[in-house]
C-alpha atoms as a PDB file:
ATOM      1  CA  UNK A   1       0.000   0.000   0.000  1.00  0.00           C
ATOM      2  CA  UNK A   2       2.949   2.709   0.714  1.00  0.00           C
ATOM      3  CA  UNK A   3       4.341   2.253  -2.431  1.00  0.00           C
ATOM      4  CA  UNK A   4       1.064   2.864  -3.952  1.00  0.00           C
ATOM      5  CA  UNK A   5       0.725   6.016  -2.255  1.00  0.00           C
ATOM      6  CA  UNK A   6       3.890   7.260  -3.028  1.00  0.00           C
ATOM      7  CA  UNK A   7       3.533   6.130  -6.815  1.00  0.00           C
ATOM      8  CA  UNK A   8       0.163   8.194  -6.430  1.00  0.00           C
ATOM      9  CA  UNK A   9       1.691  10.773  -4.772  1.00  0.00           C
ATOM     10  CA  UNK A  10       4.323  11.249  -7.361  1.00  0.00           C
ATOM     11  CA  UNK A  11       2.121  11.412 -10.066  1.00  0.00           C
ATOM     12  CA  UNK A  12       0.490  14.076  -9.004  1.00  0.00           C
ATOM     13  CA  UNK A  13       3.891  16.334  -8.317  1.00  0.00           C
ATOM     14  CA  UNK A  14       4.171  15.272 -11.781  1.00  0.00           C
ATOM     15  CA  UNK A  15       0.821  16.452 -12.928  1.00  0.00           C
ATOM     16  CA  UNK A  16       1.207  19.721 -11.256  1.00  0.00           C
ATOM     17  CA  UNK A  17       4.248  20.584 -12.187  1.00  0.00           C
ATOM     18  CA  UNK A  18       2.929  19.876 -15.819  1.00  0.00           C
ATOM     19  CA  UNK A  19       0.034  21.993 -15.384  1.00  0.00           C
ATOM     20  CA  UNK A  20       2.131  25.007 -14.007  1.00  0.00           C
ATOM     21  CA  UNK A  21       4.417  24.584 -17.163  1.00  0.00           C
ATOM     22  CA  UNK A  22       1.185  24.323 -19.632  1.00  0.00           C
ATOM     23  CA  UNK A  23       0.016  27.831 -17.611  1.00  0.00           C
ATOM     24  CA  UNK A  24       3.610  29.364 -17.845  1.00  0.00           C
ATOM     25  CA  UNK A  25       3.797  28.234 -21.688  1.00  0.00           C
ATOM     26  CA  UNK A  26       0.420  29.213 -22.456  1.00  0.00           C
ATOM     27  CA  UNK A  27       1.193  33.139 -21.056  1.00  0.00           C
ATOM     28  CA  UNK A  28       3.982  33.012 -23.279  1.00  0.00           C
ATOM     29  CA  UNK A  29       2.015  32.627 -25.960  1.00  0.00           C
ATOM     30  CA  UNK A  30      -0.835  35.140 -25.347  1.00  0.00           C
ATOM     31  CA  UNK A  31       2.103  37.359 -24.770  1.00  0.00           C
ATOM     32  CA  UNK A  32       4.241  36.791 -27.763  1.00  0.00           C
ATOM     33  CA  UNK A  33       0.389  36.770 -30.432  1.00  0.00           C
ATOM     34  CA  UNK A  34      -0.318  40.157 -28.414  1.00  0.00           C
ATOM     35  CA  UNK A  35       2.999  41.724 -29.577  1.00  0.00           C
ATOM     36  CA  UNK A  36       4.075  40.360 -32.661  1.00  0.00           C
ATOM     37  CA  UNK A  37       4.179  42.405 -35.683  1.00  0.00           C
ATOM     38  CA  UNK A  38       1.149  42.823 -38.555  1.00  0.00           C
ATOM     39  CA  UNK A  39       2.816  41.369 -41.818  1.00  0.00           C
ATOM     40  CA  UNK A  40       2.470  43.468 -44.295  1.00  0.00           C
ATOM     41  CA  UNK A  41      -0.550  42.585 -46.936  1.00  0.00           C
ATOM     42  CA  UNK A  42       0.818  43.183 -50.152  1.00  0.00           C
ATOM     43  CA  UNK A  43       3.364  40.483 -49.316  1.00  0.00           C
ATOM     44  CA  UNK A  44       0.183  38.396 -48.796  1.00  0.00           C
ATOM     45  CA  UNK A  45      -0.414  37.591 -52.714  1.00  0.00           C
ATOM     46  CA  UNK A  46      -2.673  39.402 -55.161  1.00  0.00           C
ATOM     47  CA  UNK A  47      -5.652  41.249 -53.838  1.00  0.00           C
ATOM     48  CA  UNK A  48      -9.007  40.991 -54.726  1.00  0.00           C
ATOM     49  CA  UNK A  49      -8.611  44.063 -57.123  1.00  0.00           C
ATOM     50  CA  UNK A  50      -6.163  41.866 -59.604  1.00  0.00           C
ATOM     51  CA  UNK A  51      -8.960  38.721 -59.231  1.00  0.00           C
ATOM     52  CA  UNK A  52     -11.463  41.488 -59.853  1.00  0.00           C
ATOM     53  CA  UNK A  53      -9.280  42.790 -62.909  1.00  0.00           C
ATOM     54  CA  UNK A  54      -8.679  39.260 -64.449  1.00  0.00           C
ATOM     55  CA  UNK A  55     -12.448  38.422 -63.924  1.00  0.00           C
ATOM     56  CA  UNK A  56     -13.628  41.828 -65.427  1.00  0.00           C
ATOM     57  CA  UNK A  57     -11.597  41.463 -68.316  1.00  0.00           C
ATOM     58  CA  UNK A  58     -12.478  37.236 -69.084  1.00  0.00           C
ATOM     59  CA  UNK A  59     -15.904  38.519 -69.160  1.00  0.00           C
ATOM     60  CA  UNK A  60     -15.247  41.604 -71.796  1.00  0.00           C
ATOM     61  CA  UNK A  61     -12.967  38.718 -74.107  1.00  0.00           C
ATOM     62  CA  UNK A  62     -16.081  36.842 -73.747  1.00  0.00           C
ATOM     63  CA  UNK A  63     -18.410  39.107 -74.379  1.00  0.00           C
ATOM     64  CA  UNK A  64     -16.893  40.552 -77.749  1.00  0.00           C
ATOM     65  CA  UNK A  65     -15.484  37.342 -78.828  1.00  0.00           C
ATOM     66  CA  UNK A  66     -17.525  34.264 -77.754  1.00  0.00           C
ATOM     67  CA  UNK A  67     -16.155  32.365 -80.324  1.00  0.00           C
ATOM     68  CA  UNK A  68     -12.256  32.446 -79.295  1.00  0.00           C
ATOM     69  CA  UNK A  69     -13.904  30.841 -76.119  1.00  0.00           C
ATOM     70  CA  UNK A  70     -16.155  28.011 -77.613  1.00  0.00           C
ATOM     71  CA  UNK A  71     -13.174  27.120 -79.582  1.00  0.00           C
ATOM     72  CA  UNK A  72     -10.547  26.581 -76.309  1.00  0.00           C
ATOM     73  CA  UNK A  73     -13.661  24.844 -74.787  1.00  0.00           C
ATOM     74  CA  UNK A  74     -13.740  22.454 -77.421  1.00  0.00           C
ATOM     75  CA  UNK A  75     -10.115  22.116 -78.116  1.00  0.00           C
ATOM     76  CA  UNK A  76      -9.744  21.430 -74.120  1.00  0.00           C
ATOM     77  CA  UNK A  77     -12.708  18.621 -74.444  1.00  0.00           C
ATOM     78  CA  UNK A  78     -11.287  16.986 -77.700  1.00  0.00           C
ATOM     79  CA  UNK A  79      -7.703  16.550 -75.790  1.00  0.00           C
ATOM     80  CA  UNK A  80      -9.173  15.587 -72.886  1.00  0.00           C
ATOM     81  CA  UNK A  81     -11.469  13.122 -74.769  1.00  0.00           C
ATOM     82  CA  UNK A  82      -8.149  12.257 -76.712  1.00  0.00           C
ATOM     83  CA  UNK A  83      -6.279  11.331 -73.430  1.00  0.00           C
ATOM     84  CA  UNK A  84      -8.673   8.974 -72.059  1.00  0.00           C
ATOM     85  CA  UNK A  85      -8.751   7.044 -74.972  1.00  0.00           C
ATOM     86  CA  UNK A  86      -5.376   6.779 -75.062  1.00  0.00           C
ATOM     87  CA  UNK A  87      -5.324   6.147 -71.040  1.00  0.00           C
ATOM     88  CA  UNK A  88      -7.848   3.275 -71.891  1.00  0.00           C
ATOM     89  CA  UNK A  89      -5.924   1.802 -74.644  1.00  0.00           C
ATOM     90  CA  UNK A  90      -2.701   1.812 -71.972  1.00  0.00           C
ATOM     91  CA  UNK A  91      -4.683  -0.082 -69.443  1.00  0.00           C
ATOM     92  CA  UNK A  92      -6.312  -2.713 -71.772  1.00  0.00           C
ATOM     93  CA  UNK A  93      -2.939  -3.813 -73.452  1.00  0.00           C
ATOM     94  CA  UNK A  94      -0.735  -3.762 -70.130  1.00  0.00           C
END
């Protein structure tokens, strides 16, 4: 029974002292988020203006040339098309 209660007892220096570490560790934290530095935003990638732009400007291409458009769309589907034919003739000989 004494070595129980010691083994008990031990464990639960143990778990203390690990809680008091968490707490310490966890302060550290809240300290170091609260005084850290904003990164600056144009470092961040493009902003929505540039997707705006891009989007803005598909739709105009679109719009004055639908036909430039249908013809990637079908040139994209015939090569697809193309490749899984060719994918399926791969797989049926080995």
């Amino acid at each position: 029974m004494t070595t129980e209660t010691k083994d008990a007892d031990a464990r639960l220096d143990r778990l203390n002292a690990n809680l008091a570490r968490v707490e310490e560790l966890s302060k550290r934290l809240t300290s170091a988020l609260t005084h850290r530095r904003n990164a600056d935003p144009s470092l961040q990638g493009p902003s929505q203006e540039v997707y705006l732009k891009a989007a803005a400007a598909y739709v105009a291409e679109m719009m004055q040339n639908p036909s430039k458009i249908l013809e990637h769309q079908i040139g994209y589907w015939g090569k697809s098309l193309k490749h899984y034919v060719e994918a399926q003739h791969t797989l049926v000989r080995g």
